[in-house]
C-alpha atoms as a PDB file:
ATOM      1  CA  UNK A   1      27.743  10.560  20.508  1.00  0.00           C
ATOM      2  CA  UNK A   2      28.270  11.416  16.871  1.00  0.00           C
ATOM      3  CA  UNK A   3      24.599  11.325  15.048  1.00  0.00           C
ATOM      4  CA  UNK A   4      24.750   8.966  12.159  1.00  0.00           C
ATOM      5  CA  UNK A   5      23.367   9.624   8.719  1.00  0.00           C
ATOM      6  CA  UNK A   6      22.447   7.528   6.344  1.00  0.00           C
ATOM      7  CA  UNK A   7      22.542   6.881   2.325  1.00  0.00           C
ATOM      8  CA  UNK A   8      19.186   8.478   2.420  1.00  0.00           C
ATOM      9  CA  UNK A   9      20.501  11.548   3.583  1.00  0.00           C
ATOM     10  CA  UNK A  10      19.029  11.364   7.191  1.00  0.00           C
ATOM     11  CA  UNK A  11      19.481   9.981  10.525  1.00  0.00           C
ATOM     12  CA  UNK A  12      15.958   8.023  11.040  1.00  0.00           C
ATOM     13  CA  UNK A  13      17.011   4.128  10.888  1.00  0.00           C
ATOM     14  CA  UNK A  14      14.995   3.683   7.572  1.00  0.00           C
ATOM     15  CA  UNK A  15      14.359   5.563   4.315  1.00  0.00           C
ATOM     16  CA  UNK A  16      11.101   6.862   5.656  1.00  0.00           C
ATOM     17  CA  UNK A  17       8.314   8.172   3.589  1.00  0.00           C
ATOM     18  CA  UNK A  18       6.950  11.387   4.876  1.00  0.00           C
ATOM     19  CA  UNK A  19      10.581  12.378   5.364  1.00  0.00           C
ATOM     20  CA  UNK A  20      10.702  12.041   1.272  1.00  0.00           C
ATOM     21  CA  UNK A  21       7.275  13.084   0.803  1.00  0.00           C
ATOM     22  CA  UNK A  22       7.730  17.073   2.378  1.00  0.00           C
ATOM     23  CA  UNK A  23      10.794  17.095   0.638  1.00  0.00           C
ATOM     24  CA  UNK A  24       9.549  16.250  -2.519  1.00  0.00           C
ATOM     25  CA  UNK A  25       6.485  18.831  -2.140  1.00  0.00           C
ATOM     26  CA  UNK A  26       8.039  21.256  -0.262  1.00  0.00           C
ATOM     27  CA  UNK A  27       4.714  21.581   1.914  1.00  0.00           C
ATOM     28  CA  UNK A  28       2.304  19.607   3.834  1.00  0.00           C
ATOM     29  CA  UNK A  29       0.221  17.556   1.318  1.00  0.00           C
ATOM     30  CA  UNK A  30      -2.447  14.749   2.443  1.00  0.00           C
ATOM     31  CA  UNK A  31      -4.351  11.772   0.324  1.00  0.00           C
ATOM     32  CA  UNK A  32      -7.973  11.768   0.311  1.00  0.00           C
ATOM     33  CA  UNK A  33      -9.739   8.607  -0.815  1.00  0.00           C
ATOM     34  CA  UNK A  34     -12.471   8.403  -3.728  1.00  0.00           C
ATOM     35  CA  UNK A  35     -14.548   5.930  -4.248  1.00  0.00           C
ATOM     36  CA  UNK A  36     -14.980   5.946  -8.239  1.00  0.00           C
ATOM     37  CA  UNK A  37     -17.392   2.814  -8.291  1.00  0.00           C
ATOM     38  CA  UNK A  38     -14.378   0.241  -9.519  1.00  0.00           C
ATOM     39  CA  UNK A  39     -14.707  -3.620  -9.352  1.00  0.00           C
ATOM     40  CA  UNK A  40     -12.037  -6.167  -9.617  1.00  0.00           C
ATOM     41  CA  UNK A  41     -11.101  -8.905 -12.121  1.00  0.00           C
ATOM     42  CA  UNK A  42     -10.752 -11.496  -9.142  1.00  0.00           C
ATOM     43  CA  UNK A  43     -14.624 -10.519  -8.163  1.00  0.00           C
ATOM     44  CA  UNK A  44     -16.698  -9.964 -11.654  1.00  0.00           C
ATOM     45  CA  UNK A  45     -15.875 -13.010 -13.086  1.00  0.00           C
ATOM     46  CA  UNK A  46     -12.828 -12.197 -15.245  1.00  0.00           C
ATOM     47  CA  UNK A  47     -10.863 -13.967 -13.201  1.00  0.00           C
ATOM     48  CA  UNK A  48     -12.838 -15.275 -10.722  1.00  0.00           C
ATOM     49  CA  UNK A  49     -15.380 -14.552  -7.828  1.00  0.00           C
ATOM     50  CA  UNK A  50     -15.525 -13.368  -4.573  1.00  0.00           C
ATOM     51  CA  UNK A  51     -12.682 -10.860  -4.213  1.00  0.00           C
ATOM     52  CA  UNK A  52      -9.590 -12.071  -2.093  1.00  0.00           C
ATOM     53  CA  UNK A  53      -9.693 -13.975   0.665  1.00  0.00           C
ATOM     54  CA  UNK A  54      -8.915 -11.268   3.498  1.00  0.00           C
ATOM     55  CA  UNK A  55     -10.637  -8.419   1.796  1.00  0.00           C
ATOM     56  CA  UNK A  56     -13.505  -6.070   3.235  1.00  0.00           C
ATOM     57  CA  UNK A  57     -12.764  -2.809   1.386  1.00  0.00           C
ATOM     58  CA  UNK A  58     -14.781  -1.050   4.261  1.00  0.00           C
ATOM     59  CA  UNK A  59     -12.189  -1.494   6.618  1.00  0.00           C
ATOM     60  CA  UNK A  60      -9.851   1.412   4.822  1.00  0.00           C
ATOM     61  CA  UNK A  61     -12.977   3.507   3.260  1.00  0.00           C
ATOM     62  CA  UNK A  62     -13.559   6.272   4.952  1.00  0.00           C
ATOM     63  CA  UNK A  63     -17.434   7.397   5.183  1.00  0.00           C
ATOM     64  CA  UNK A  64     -17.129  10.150   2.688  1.00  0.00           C
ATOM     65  CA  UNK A  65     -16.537   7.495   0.214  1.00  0.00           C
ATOM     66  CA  UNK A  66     -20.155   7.298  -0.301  1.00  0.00           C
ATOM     67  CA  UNK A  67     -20.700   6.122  -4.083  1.00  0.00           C
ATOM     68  CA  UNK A  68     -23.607   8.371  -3.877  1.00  0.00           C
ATOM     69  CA  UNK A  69     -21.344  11.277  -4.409  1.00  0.00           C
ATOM     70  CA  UNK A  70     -19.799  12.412  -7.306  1.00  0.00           C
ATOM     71  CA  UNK A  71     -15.295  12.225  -7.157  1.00  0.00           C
ATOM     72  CA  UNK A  72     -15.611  16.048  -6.667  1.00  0.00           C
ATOM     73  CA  UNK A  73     -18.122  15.992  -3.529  1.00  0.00           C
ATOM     74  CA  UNK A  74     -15.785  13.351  -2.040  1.00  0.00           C
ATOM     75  CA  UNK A  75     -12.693  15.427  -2.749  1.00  0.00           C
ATOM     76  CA  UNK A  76     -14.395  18.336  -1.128  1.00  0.00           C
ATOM     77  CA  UNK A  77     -15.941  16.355   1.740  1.00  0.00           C
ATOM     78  CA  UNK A  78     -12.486  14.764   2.515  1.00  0.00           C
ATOM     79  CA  UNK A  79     -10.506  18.218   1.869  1.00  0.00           C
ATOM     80  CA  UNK A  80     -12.675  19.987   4.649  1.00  0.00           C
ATOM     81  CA  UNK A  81     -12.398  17.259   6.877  1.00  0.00           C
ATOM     82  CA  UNK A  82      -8.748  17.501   6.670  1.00  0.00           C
ATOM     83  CA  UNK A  83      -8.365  21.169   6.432  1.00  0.00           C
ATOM     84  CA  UNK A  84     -10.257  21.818  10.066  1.00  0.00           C
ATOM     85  CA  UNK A  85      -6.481  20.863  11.310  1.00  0.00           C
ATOM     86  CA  UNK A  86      -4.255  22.419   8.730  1.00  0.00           C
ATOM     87  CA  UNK A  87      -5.928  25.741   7.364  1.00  0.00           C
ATOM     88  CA  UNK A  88      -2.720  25.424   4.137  1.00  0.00           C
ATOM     89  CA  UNK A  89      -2.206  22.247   2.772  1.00  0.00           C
ATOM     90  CA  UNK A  90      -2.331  20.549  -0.819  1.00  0.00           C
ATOM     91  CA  UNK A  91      -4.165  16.999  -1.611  1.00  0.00           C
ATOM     92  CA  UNK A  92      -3.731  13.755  -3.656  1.00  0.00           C
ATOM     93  CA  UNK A  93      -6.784  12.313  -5.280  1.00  0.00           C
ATOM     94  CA  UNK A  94      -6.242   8.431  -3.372  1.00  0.00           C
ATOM     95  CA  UNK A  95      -8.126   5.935  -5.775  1.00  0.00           C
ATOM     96  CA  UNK A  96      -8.053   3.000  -3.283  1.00  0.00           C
ATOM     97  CA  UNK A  97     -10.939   1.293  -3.414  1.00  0.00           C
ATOM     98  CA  UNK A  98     -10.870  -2.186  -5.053  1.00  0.00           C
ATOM     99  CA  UNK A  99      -9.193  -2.274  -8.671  1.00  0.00           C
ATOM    100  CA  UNK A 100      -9.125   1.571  -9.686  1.00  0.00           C
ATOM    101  CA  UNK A 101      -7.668   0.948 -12.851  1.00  0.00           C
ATOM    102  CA  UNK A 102     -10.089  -1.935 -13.797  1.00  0.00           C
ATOM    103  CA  UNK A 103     -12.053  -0.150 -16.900  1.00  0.00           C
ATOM    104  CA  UNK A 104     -11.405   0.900 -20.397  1.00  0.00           C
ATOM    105  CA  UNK A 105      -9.043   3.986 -20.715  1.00  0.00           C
ATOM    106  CA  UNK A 106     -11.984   6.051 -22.126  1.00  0.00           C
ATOM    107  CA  UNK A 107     -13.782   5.712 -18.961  1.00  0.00           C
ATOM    108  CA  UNK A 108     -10.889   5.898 -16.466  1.00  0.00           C
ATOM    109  CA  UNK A 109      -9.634   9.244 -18.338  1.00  0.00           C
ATOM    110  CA  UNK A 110     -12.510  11.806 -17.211  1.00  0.00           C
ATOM    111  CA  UNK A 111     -12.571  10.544 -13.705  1.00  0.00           C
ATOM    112  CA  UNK A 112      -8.620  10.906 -13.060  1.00  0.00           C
ATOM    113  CA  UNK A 113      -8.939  14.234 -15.022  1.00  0.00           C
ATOM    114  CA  UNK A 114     -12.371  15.383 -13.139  1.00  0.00           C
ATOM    115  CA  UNK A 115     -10.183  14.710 -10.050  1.00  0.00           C
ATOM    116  CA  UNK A 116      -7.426  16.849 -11.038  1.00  0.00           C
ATOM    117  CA  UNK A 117     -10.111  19.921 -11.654  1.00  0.00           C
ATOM    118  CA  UNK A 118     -10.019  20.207  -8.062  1.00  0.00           C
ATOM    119  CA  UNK A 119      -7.797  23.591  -7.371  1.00  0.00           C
ATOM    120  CA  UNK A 120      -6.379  21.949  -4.562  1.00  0.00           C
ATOM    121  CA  UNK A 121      -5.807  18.471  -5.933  1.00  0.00           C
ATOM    122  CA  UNK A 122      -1.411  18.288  -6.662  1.00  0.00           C
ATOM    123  CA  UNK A 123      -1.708  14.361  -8.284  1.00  0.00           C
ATOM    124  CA  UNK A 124      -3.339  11.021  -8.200  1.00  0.00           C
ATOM    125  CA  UNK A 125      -2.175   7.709  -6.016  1.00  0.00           C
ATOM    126  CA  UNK A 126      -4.134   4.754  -7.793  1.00  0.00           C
ATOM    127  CA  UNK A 127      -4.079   1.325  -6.176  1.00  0.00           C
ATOM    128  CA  UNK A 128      -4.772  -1.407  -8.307  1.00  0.00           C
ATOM    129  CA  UNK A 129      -3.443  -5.075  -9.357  1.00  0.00           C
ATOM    130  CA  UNK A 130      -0.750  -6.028 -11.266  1.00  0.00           C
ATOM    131  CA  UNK A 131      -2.665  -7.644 -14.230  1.00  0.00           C
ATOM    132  CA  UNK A 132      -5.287  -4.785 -14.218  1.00  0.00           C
ATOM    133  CA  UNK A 133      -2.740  -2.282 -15.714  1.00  0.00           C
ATOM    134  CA  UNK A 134      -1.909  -2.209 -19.874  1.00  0.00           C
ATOM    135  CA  UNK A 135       0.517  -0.297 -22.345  1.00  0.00           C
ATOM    136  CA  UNK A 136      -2.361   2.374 -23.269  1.00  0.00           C
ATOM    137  CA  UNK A 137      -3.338   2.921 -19.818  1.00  0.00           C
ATOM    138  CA  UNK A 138       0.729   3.568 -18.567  1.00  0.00           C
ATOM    139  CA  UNK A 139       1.203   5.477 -21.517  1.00  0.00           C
ATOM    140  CA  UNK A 140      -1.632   8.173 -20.666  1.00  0.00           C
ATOM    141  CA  UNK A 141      -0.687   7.999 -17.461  1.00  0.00           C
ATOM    142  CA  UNK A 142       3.437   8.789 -17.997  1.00  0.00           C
ATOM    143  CA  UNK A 143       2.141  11.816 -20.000  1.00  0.00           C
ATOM    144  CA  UNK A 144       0.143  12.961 -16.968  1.00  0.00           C
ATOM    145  CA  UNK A 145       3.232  12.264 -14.837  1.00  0.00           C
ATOM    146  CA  UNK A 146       4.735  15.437 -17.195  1.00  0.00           C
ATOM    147  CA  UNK A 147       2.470  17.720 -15.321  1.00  0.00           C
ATOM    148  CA  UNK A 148       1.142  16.478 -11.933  1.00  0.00           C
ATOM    149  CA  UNK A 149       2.553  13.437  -9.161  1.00  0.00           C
ATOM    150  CA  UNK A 150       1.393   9.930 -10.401  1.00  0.00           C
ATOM    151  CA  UNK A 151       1.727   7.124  -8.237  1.00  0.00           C
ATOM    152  CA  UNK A 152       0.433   3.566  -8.994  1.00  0.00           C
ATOM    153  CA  UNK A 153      -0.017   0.813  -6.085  1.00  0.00           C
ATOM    154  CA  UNK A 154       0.344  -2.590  -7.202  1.00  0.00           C
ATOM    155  CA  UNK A 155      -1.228  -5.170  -4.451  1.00  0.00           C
ATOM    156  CA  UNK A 156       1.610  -7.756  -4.857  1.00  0.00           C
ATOM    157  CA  UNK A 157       0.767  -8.956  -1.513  1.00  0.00           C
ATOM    158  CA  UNK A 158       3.009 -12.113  -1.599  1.00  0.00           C
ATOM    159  CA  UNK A 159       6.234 -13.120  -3.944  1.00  0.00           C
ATOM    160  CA  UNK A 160       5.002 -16.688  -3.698  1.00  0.00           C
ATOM    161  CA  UNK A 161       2.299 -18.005  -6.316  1.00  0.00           C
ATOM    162  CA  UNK A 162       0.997 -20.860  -4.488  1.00  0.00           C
ATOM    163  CA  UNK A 163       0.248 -18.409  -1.969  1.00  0.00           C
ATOM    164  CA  UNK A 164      -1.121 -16.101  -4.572  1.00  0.00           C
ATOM    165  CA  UNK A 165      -3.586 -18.815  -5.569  1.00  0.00           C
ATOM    166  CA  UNK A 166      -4.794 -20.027  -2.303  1.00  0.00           C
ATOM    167  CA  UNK A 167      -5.629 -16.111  -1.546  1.00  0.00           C
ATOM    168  CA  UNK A 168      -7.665 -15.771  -4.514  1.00  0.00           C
ATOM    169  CA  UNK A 169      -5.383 -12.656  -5.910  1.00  0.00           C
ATOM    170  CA  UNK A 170      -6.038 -14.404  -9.387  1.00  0.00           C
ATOM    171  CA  UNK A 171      -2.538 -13.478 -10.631  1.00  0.00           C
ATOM    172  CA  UNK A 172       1.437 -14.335 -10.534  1.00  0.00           C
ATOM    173  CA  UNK A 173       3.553 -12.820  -9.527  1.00  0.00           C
ATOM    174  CA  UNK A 174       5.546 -12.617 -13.098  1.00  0.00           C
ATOM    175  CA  UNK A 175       2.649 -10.642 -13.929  1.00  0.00           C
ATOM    176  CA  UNK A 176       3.599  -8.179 -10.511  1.00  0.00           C
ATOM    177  CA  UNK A 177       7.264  -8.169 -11.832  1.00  0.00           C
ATOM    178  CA  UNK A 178       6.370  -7.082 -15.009  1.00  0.00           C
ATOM    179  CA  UNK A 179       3.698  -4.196 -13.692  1.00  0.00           C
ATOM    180  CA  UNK A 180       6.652  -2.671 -11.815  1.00  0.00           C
ATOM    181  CA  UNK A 181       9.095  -2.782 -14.622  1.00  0.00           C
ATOM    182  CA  UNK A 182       6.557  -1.057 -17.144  1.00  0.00           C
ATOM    183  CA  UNK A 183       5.772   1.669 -14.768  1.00  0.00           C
ATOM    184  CA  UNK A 184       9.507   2.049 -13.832  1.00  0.00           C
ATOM    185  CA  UNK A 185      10.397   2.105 -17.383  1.00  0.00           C
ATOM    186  CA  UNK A 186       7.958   4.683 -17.816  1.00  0.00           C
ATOM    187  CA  UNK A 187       9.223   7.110 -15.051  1.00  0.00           C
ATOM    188  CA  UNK A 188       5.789   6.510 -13.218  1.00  0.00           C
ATOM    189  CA  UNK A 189       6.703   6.089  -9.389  1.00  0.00           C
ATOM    190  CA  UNK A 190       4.917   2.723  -8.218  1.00  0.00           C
ATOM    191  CA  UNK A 191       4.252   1.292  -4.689  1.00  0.00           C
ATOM    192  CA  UNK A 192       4.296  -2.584  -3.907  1.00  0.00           C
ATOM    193  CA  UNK A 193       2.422  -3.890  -1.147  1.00  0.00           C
ATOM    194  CA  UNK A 194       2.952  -6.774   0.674  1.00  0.00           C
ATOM    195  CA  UNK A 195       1.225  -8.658   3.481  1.00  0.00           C
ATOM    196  CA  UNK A 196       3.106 -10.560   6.094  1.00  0.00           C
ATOM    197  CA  UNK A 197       1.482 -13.511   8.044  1.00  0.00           C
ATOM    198  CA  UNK A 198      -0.630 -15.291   5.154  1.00  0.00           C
ATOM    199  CA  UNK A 199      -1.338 -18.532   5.863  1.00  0.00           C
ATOM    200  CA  UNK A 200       1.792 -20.891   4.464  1.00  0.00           C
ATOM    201  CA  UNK A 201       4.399 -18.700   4.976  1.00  0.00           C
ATOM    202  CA  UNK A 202       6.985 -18.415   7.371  1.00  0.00           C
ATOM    203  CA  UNK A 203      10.105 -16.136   8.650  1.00  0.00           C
ATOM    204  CA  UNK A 204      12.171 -17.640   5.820  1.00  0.00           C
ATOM    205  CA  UNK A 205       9.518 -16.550   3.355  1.00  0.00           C
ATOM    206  CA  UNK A 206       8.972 -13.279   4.665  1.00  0.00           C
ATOM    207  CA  UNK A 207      12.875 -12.412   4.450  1.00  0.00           C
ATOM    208  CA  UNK A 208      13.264 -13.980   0.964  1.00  0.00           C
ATOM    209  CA  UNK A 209      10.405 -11.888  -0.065  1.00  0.00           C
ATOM    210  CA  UNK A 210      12.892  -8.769   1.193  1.00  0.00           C
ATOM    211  CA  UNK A 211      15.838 -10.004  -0.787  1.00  0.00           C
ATOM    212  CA  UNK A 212      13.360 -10.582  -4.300  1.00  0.00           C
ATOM    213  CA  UNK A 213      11.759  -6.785  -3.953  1.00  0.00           C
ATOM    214  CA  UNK A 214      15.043  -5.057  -3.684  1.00  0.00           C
ATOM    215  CA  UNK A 215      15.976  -6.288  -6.764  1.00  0.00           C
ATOM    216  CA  UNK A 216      12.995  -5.440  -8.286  1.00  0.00           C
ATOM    217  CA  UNK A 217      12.423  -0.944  -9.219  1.00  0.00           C
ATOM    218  CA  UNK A 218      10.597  -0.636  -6.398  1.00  0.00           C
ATOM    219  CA  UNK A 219      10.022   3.093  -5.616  1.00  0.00           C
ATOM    220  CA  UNK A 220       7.713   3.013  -2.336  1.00  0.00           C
ATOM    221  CA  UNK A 221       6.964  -0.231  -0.310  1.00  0.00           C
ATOM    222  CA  UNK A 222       3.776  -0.395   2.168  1.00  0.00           C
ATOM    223  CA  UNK A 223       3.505  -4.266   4.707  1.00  0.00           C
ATOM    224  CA  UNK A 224       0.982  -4.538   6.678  1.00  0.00           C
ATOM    225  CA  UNK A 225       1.069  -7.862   9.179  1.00  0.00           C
ATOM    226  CA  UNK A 226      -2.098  -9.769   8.375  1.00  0.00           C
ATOM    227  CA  UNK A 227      -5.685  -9.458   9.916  1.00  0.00           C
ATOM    228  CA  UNK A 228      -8.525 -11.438   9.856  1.00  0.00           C
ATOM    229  CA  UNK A 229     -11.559  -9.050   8.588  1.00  0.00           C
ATOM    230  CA  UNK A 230     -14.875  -9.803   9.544  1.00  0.00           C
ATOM    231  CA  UNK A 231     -17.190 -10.620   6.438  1.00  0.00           C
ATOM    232  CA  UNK A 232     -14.219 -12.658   4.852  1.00  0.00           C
ATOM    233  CA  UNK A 233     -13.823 -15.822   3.214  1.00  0.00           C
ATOM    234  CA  UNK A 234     -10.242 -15.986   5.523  1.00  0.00           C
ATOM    235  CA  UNK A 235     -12.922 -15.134   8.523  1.00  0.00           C
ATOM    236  CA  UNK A 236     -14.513 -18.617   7.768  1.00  0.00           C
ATOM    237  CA  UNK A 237     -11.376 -20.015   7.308  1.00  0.00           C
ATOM    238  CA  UNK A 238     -10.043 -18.634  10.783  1.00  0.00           C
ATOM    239  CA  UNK A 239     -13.117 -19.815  12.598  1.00  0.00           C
ATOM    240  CA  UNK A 240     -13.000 -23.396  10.967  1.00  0.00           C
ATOM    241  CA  UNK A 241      -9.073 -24.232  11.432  1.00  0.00           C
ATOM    242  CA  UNK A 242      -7.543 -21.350  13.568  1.00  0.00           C
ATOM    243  CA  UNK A 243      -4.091 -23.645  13.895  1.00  0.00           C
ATOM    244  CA  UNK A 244      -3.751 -22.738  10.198  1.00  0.00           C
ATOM    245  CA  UNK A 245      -3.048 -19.134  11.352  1.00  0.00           C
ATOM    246  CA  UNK A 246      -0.216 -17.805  13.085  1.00  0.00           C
ATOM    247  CA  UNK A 247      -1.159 -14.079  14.006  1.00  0.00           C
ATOM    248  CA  UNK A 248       1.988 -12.068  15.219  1.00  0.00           C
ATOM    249  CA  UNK A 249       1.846 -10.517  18.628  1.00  0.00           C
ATOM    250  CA  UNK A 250       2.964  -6.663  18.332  1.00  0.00           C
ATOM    251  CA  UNK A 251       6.266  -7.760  19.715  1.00  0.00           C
ATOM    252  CA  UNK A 252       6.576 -10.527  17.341  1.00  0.00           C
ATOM    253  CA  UNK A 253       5.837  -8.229  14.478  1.00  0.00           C
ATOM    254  CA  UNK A 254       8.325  -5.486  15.260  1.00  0.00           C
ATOM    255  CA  UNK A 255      11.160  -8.407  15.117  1.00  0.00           C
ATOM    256  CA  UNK A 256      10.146  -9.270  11.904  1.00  0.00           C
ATOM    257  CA  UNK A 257       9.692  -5.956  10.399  1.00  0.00           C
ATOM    258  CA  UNK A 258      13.184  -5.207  11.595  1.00  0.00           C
ATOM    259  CA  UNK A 259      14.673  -8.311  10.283  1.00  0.00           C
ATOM    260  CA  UNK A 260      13.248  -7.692   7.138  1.00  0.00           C
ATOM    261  CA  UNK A 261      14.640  -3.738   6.766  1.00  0.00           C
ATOM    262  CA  UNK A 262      17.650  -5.089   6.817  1.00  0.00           C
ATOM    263  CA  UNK A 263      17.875  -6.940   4.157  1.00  0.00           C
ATOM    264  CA  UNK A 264      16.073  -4.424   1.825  1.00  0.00           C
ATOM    265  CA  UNK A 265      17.320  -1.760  -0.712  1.00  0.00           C
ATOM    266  CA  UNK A 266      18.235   0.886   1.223  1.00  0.00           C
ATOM    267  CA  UNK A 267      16.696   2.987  -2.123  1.00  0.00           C
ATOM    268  CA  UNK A 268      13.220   1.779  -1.451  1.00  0.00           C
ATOM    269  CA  UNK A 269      11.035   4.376   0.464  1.00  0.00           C
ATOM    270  CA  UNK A 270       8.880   2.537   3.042  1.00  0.00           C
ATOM    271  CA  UNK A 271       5.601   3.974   3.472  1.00  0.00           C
ATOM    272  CA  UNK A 272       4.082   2.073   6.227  1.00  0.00           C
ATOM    273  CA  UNK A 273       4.577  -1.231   8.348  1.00  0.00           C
ATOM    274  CA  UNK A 274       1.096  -2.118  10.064  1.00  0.00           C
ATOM    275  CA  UNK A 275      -2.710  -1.340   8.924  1.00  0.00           C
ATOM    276  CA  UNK A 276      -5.488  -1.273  11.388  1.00  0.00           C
ATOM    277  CA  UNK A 277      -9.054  -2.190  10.307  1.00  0.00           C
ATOM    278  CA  UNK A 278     -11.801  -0.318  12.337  1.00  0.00           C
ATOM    279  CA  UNK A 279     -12.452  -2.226  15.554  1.00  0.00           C
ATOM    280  CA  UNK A 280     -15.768  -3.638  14.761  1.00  0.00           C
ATOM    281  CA  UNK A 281     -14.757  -4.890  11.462  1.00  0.00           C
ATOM    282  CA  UNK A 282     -11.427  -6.820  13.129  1.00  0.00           C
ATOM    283  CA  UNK A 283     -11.936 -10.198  14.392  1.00  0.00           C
ATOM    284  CA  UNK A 284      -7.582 -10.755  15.291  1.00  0.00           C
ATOM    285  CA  UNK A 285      -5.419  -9.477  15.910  1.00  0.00           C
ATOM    286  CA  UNK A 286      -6.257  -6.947  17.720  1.00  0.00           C
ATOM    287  CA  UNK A 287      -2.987  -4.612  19.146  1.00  0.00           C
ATOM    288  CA  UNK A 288      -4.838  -1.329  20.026  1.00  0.00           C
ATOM    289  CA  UNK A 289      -1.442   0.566  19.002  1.00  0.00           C
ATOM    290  CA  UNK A 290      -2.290   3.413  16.446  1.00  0.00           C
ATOM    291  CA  UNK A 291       0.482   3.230  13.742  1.00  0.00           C
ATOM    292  CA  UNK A 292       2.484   6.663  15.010  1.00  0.00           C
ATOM    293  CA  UNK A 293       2.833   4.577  18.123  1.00  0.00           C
ATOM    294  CA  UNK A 294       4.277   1.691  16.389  1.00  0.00           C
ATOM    295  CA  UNK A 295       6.712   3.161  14.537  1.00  0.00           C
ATOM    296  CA  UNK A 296       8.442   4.857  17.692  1.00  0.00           C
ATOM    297  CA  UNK A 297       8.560   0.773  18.503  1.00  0.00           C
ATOM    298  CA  UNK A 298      10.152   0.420  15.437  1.00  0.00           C
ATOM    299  CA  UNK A 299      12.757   3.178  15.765  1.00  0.00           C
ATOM    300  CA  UNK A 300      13.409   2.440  19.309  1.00  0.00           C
ATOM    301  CA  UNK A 301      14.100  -1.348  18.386  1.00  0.00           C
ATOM    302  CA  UNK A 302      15.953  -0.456  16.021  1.00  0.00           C
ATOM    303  CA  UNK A 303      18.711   1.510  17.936  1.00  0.00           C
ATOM    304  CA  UNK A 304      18.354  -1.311  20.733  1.00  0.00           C
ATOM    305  CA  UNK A 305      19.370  -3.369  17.822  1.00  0.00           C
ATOM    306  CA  UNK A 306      22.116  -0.735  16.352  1.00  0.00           C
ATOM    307  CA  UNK A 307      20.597  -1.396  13.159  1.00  0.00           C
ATOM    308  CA  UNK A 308      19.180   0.118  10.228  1.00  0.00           C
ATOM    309  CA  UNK A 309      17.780  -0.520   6.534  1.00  0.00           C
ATOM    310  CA  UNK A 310      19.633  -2.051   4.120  1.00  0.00           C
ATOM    311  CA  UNK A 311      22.558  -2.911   6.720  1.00  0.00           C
ATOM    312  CA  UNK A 312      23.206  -6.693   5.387  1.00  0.00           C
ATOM    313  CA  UNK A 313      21.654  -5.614   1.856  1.00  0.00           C
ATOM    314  CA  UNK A 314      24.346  -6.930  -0.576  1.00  0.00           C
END
């Protein structure tokens, strides 16, 4: 049976990211979170309190992250834990925690730039919030772009403002559009994330959501399905009115995920479809599939299915 091959230039169902990733870099490269000691607008007061609903940073900080150390000890902490499995590999500075964009430019310059010191460090990945970015800030940061990999997360999380609101993101999603359009007009690649299974939505949502993002200059795309973090406001929430919450089965999920490809732009790279909180931090749903595992699901639904990304994408 003749292989297929797609626009992307491969034969894996969807425009996959580490395929783009090793091509890009031409060798094995890793991220390796820092903790820089960021807050968010949506938790000191600027636009509200308490931080999003769902959100326990801990659950995706590794335990180098330790604000105790300076960006370079966590760059070398995380570097040697990563290099005791590949002795020759290159590494991106991953601000994740919180809003790691959320201070003046003067500040944010010297720990990007004490980062990049590292001899080992190839670029930054910043994750942030649409409304925590500005001109200035993009425009030091497309110059930087000149010289080393930039990439800029934007939660987006949903396309749907009420559900914005009743999250606590503390923006719109006009403000998400126009985060991705500045960095795309700057040449700056950018990331959207997007969480499937808040409370509100449904299937029609989810694959509207697909149609609105591949119109948008996406570059890289990350869902995760939605879990209920211990230490939450959505916790409380869960425990109060749990009919409010439809958590997918694994099975479920995959359908969805699948549904969804096909409708995007087969130009967007997808990074990843699931994230897993540490066990004792996850009240539901709990899978116990490690994400290499569910991506063969993915791919192996997927030829079931004799489908691919992008296949009913106008």
């Amino acid at each position: 049976m003749e292989q297929l091959i797609f626009s992307w230039g491969h034969a894996r169902r969807y425009n996959d990211f580490p395929t783009w990733f090793r091509k890009y870099f031409s060798e094995r490269v890793q991220k390796v979170s820092v903790d820089a000691g960021f807050t968010c607008p949506n938790r000191d007061g600027t636009k509200g309190r308490g931080g999003c609903s769902y959100c326990n940073n801990t659950t995706f900080k590794p335990a180098y992250c330790n604000l105790e150390n300076s960006v370079t000890e966590q760059l070398r902490k995380g570097i040697q834990f990563f290099e005791r499995k590949y002795s020759s590999m290159r590494f991106l500075a991953y601000f994740q925690a919180y809003t790691s964009t959320w201070a003046p430019l003067e500040d944010l310059i010297p720990i990007y730039e004490e980062a990049l010191k590292h001899p080992k460090i190839a670029g930054l990945v910043i994750s942030t919030r649409p409304d925590a970015v500005n001109d200035e800030l993009l425009d030091y940061l497309a110059q930087l772009s000149k010289r080393v990999y930039v990439m800029v997360e934007f939660g987006l999380e949903s396309h749907l403002n009420h559900t914005l609101e009743q999250v606590n993101r503390g923006h719109t999603f006009e403000e998400s559009v126009q985060a991705l359009n500045a960095t795309a007009h700057r040449g700056i690649f950018n990331c959207a994330h997007l969480i499937l299974g808040l409370p509100g939505e449904n299937r029609n949502d989810w694959l509207e959501q697909s149609r609105v993002i591949s119109k948008l200059p996406v570059n890289n795309l990350k869902l995760h399905q939605l879990q209920i973090h211990k230490n939450t406001l959505m916790e409380k929430q869960y425990r109060n009115n749990p009919g409010r919450f439809h958590l997918f089965t694994a099975e479920e999920y995959i359908e969805l995920v699948i549904d969804y490809l096909e409708l995007l732009n087969p130009k967007i790279i997808v990074e990843r479809f699931i994230s897993q909180a540490p066990p004792e931090l996850l009240v539901a749903p709990r899978w116990g599939l490690k994400n290499f595992e569910f991506v063969d699901r993915i791919e192996k639904r997927m030829r079931e299915r004799n489908t691919w990304q992008g296949k009913f994408f106008p």
